[in-house]
PDB file of N, CA and C in Angstrom:
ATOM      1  N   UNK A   1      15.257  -2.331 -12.978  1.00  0.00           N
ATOM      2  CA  UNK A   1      14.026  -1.833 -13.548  1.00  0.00           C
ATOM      3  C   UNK A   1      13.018  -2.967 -13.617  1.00  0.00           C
ATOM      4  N   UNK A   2      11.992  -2.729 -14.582  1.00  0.00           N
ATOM      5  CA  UNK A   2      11.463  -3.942 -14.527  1.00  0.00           C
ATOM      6  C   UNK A   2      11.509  -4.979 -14.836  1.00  0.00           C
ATOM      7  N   UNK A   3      11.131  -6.148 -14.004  1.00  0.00           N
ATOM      8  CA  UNK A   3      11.058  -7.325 -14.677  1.00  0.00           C
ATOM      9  C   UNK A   3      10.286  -8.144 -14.782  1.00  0.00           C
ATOM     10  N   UNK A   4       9.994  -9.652 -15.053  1.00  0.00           N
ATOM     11  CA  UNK A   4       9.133 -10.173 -14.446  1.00  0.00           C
ATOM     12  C   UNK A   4       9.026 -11.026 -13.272  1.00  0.00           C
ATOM     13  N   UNK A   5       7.993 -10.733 -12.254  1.00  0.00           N
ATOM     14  CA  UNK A   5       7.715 -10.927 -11.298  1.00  0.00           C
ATOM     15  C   UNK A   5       7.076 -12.067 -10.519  1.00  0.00           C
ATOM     16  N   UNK A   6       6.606 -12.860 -11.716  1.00  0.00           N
ATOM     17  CA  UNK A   6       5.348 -14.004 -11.872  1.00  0.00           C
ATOM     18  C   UNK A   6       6.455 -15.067 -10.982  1.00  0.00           C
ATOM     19  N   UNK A   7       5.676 -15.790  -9.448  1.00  0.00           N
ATOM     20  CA  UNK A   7       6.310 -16.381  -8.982  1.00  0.00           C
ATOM     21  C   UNK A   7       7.368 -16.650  -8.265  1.00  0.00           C
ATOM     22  N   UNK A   8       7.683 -15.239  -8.217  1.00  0.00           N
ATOM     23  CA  UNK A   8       8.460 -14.905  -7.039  1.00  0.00           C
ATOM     24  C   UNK A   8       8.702 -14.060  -6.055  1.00  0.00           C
ATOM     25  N   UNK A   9       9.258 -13.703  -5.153  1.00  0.00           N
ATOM     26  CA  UNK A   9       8.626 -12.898  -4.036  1.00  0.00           C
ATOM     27  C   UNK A   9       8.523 -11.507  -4.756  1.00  0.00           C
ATOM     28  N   UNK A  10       7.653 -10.587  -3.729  1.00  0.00           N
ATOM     29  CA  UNK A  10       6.891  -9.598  -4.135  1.00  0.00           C
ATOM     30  C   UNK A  10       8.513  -8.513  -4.067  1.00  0.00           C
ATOM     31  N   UNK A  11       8.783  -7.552  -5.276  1.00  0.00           N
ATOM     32  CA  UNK A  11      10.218  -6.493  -5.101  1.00  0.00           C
ATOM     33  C   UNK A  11       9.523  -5.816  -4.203  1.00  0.00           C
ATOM     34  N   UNK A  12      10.325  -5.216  -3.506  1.00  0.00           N
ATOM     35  CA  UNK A  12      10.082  -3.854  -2.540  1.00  0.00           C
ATOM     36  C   UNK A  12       9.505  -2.628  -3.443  1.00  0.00           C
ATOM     37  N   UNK A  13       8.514  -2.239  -2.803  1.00  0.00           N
ATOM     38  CA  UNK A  13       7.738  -0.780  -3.616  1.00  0.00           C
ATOM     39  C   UNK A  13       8.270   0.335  -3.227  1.00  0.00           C
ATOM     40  N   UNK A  14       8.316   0.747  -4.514  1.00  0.00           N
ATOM     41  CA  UNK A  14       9.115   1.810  -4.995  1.00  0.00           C
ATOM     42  C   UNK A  14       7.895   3.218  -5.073  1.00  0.00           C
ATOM     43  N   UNK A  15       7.604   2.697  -6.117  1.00  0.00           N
ATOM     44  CA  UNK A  15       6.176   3.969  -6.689  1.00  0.00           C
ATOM     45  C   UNK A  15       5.330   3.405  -7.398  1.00  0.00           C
ATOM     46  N   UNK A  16       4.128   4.335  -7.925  1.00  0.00           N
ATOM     47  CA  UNK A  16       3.677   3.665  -9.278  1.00  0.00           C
ATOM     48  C   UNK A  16       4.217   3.864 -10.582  1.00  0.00           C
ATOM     49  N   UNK A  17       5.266   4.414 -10.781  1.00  0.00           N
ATOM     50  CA  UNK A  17       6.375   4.437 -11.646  1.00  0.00           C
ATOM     51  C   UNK A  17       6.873   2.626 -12.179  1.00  0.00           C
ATOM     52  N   UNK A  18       7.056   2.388 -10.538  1.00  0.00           N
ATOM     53  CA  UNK A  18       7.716   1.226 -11.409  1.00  0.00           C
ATOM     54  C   UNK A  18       6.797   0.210 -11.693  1.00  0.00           C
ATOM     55  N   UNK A  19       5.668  -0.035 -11.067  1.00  0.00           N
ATOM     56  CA  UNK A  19       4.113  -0.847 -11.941  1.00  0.00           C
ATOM     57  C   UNK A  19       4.718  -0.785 -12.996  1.00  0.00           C
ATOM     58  N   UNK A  20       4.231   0.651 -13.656  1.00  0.00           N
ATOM     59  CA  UNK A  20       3.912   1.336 -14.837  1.00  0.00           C
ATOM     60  C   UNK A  20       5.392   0.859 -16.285  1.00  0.00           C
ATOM     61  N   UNK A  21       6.110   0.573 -15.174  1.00  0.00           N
ATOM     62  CA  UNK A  21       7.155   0.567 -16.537  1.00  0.00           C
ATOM     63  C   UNK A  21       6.930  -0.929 -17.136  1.00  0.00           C
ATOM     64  N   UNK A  22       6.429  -1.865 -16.663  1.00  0.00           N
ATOM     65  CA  UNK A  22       5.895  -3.309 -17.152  1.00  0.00           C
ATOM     66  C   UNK A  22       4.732  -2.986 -18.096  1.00  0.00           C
ATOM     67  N   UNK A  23       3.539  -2.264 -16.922  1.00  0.00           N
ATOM     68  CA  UNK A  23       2.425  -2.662 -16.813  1.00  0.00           C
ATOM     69  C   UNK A  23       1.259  -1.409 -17.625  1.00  0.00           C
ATOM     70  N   UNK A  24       1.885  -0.347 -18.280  1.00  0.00           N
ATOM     71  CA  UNK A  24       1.415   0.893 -18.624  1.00  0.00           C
ATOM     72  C   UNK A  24       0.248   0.986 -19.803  1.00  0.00           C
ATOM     73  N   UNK A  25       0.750  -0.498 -21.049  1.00  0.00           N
ATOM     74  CA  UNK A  25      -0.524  -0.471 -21.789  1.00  0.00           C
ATOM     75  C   UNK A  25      -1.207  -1.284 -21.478  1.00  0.00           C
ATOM     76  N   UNK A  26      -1.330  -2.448 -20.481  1.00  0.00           N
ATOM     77  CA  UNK A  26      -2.525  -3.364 -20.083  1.00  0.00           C
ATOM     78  C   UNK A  26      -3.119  -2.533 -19.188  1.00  0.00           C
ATOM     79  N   UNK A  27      -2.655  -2.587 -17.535  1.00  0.00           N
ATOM     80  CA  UNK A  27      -2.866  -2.069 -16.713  1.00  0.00           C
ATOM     81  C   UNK A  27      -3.567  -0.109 -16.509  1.00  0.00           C
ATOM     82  N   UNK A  28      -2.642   0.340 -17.056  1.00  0.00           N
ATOM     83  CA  UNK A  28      -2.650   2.623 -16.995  1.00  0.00           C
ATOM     84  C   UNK A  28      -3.889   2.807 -17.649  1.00  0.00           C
ATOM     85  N   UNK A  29      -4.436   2.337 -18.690  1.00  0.00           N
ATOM     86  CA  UNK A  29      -5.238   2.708 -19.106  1.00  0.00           C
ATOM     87  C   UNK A  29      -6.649   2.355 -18.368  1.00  0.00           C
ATOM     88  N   UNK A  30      -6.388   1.373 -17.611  1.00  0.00           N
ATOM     89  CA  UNK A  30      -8.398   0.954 -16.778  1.00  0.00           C
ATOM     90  C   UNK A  30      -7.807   1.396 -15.679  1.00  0.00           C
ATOM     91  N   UNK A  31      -6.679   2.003 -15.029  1.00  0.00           N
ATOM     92  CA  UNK A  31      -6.600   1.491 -13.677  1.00  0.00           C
ATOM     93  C   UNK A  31      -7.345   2.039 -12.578  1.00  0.00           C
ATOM     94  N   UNK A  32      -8.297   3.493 -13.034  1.00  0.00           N
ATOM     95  CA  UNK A  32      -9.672   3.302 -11.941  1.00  0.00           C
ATOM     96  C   UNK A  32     -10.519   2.521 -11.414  1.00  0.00           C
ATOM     97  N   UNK A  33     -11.127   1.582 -12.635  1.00  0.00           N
ATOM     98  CA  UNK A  33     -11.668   0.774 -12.727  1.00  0.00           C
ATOM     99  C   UNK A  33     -11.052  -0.624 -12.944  1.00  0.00           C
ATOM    100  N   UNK A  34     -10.085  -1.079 -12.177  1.00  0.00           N
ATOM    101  CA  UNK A  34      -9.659  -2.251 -11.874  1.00  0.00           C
ATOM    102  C   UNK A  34      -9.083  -2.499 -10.645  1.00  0.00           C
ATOM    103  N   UNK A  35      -8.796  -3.797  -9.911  1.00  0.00           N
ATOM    104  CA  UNK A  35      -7.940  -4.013  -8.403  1.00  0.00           C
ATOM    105  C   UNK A  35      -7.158  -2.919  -8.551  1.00  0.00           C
ATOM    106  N   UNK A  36      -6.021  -2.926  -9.240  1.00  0.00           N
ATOM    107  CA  UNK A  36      -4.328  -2.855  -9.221  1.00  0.00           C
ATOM    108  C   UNK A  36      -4.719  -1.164  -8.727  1.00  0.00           C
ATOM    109  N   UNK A  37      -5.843  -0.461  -8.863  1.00  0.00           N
ATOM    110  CA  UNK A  37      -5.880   0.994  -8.429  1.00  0.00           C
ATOM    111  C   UNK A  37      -5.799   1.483  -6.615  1.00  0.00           C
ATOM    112  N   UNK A  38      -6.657   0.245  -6.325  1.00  0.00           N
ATOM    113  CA  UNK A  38      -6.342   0.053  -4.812  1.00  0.00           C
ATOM    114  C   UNK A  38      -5.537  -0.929  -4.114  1.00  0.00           C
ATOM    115  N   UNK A  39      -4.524  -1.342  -4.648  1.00  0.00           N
ATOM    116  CA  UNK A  39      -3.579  -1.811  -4.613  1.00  0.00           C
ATOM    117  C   UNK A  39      -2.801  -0.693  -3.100  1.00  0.00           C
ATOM    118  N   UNK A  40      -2.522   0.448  -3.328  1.00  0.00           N
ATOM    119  CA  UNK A  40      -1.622   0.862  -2.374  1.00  0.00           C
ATOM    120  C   UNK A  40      -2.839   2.599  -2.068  1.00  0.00           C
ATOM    121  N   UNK A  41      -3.393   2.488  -0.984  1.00  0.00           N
ATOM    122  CA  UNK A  41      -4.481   3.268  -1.482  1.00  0.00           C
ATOM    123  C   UNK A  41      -4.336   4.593   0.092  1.00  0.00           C
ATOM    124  N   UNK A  42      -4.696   5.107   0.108  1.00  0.00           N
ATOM    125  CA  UNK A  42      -4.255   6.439   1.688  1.00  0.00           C
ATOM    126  C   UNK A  42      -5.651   5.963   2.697  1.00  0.00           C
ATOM    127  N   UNK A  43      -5.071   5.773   4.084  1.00  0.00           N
ATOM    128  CA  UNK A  43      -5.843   5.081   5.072  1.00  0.00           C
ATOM    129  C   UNK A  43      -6.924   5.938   5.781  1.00  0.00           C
ATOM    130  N   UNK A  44      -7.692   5.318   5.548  1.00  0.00           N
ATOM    131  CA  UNK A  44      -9.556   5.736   5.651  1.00  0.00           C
ATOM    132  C   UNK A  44      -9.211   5.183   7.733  1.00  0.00           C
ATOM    133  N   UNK A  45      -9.159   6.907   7.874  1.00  0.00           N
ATOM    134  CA  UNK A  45      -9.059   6.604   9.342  1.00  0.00           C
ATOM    135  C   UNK A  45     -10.637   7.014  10.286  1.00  0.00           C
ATOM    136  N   UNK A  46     -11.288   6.489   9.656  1.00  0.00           N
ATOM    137  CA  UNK A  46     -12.626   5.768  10.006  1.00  0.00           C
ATOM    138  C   UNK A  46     -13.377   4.183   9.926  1.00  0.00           C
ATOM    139  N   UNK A  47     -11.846   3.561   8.987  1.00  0.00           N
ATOM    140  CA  UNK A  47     -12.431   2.368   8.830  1.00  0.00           C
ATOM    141  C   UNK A  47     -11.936   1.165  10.352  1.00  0.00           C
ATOM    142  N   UNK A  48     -12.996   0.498  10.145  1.00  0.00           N
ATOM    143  CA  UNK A  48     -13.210  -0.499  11.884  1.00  0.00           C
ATOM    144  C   UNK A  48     -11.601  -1.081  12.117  1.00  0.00           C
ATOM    145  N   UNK A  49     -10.857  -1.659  11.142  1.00  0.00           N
ATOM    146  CA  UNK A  49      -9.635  -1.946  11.664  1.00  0.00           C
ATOM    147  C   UNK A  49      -8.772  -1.064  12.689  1.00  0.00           C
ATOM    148  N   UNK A  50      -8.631   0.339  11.854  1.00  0.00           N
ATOM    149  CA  UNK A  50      -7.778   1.415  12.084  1.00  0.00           C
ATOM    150  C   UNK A  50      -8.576   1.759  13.330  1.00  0.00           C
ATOM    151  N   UNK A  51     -10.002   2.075  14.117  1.00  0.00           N
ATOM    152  CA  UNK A  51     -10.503   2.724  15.108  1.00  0.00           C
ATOM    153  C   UNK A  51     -10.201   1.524  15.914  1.00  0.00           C
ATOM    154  N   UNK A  52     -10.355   0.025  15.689  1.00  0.00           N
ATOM    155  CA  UNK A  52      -9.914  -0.562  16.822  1.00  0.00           C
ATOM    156  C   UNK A  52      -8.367  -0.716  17.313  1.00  0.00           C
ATOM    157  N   UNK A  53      -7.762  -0.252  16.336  1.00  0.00           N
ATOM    158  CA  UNK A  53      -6.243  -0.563  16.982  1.00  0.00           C
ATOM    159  C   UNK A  53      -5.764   0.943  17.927  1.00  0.00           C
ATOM    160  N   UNK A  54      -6.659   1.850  17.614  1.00  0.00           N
ATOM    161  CA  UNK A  54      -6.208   3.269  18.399  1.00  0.00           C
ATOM    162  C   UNK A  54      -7.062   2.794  19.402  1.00  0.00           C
ATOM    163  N   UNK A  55      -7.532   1.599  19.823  1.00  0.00           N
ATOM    164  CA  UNK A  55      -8.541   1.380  21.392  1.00  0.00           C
ATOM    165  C   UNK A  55      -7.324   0.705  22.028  1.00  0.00           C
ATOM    166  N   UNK A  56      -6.030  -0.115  21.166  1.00  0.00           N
ATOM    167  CA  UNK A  56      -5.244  -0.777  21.970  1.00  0.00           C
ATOM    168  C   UNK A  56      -4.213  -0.038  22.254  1.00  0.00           C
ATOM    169  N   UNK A  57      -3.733  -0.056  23.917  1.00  0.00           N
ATOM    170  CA  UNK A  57      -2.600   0.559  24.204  1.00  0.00           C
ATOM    171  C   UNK A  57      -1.215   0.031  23.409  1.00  0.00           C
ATOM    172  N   UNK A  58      -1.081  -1.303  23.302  1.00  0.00           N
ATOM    173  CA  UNK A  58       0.314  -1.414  22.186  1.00  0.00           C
ATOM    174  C   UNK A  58       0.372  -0.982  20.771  1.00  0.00           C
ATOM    175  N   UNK A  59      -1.040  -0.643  20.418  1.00  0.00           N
ATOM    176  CA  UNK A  59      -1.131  -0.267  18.905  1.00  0.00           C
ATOM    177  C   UNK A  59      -1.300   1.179  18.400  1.00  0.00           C
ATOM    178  N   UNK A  60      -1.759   1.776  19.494  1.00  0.00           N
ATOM    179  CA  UNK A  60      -2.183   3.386  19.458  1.00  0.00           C
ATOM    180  C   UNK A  60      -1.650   3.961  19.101  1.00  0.00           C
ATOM    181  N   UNK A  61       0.051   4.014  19.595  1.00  0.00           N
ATOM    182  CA  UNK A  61       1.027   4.663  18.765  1.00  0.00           C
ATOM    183  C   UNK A  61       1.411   4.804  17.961  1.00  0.00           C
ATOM    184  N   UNK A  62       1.127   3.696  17.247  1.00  0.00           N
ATOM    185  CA  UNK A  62       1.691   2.770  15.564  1.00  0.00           C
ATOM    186  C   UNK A  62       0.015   3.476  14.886  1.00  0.00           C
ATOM    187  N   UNK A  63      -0.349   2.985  14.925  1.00  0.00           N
ATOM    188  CA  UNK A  63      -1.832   3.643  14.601  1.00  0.00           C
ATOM    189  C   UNK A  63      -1.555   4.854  14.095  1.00  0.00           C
ATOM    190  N   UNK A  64      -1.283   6.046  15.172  1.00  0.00           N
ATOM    191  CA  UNK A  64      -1.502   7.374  14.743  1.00  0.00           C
ATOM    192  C   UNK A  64      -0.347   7.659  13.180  1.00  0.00           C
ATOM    193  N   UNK A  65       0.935   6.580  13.129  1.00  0.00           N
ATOM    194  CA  UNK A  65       1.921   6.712  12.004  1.00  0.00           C
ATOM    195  C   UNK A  65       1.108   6.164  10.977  1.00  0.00           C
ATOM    196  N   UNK A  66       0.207   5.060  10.311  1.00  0.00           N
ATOM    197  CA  UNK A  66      -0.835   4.861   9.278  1.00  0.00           C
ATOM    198  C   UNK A  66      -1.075   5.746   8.336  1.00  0.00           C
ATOM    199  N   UNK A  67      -0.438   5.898   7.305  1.00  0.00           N
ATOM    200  CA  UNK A  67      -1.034   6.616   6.190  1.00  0.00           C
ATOM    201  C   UNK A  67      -1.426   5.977   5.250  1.00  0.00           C
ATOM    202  N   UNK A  68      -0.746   4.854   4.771  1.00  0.00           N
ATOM    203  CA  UNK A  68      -1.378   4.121   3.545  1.00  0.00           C
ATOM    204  C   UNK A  68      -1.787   2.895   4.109  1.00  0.00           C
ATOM    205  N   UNK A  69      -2.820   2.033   3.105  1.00  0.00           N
ATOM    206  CA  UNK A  69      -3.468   0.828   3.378  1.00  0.00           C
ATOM    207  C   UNK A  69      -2.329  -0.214   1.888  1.00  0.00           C
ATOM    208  N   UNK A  70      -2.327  -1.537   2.012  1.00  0.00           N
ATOM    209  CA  UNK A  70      -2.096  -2.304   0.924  1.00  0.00           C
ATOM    210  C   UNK A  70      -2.977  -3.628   1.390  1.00  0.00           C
ATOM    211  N   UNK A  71      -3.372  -3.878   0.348  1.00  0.00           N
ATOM    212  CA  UNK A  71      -4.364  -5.431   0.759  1.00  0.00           C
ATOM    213  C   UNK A  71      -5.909  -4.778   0.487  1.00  0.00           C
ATOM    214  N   UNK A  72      -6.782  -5.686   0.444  1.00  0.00           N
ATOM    215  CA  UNK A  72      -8.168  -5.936   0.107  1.00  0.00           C
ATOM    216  C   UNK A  72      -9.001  -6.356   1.527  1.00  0.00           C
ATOM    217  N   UNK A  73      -9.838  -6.651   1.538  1.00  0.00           N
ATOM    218  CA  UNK A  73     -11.204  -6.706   2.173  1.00  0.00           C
ATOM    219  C   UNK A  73     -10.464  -8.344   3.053  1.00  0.00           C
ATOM    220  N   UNK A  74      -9.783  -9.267   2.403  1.00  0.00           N
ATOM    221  CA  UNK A  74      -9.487 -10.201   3.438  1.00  0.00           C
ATOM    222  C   UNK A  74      -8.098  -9.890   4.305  1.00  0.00           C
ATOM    223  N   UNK A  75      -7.455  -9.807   3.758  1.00  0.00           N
ATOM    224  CA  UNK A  75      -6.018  -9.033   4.513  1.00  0.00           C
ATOM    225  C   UNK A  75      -5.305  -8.256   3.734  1.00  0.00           C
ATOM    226  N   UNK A  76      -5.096  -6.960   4.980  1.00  0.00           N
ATOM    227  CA  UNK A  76      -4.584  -5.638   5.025  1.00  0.00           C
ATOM    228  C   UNK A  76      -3.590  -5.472   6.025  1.00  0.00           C
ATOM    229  N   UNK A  77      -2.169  -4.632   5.159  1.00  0.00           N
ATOM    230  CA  UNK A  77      -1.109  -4.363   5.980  1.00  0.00           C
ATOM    231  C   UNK A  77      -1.245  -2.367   5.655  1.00  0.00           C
ATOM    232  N   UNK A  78      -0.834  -1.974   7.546  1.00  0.00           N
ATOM    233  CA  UNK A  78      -0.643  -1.065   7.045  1.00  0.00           C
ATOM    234  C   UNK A  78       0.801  -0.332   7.011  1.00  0.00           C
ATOM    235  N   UNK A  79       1.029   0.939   6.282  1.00  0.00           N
ATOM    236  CA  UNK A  79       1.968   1.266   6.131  1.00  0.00           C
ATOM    237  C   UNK A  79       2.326   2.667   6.593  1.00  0.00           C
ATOM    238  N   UNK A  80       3.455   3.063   6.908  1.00  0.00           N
ATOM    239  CA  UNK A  80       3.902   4.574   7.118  1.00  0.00           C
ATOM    240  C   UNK A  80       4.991   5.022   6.438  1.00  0.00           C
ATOM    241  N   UNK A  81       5.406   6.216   6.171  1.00  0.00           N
ATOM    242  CA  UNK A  81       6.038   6.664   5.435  1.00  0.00           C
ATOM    243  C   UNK A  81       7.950   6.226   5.930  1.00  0.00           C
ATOM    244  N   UNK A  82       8.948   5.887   5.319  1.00  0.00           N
ATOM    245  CA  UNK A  82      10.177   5.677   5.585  1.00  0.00           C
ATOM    246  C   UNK A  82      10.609   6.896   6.147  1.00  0.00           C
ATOM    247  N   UNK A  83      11.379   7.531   6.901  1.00  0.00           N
ATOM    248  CA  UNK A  83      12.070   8.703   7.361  1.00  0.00           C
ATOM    249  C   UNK A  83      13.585   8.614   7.101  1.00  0.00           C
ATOM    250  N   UNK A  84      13.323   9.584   6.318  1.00  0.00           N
ATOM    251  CA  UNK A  84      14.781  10.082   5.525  1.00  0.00           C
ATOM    252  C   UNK A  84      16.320  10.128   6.755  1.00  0.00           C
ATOM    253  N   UNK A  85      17.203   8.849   6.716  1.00  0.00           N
ATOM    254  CA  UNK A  85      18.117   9.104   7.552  1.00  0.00           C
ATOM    255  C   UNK A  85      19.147  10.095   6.973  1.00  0.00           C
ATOM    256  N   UNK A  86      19.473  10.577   6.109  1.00  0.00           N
ATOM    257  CA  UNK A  86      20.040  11.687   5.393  1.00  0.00           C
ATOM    258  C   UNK A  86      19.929  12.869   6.443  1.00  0.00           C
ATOM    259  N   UNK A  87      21.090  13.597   6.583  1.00  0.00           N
ATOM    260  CA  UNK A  87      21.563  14.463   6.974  1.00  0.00           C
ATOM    261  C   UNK A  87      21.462  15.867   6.324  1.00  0.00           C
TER     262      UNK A  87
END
């Protein structure tokens, strides 16, 4: 569950569940109006990154999987959903 995090590598994301179990009375209450809201945010497939990588043939494919953004205005990773190996 949670712990603290300060200084060491980033845990694997889970949800905003698990933010929230640290972070619920500093953080939950502004979090429109603060970073931590766009923190993990759904990919604006109009923005210049995302239209130039569907121009590259090695990226086009990967491209069209893009649903979420993480990162800010200097660097951005993007992300796609895990696929359930479950049977």
């Amino acid at each position: 569950m949670g712990s603290d995090h300060v200084g060491k590598l980033p845990v694997e994301f889970m949800s905003g569940d698990e933010c929230l179990f640290c972070h619920r009375n500093d953080v939950g209450p502004t979090w429109a109006s603060n970073r931590h809201g766009r923190t993990i945010r759904t990919a604006d497939r109009d923005a210049a990154p995302l239209r130039l990588m569907e121009k590259s043939s090695a990226l086009a494919d990967f491209t069209a999987q893009i649903e979420l953004v993480i990162g800010g205005s200097n660097r951005q990773r993007f992300l796609k959903r895990a696929r359930s190996t479950a049977s």
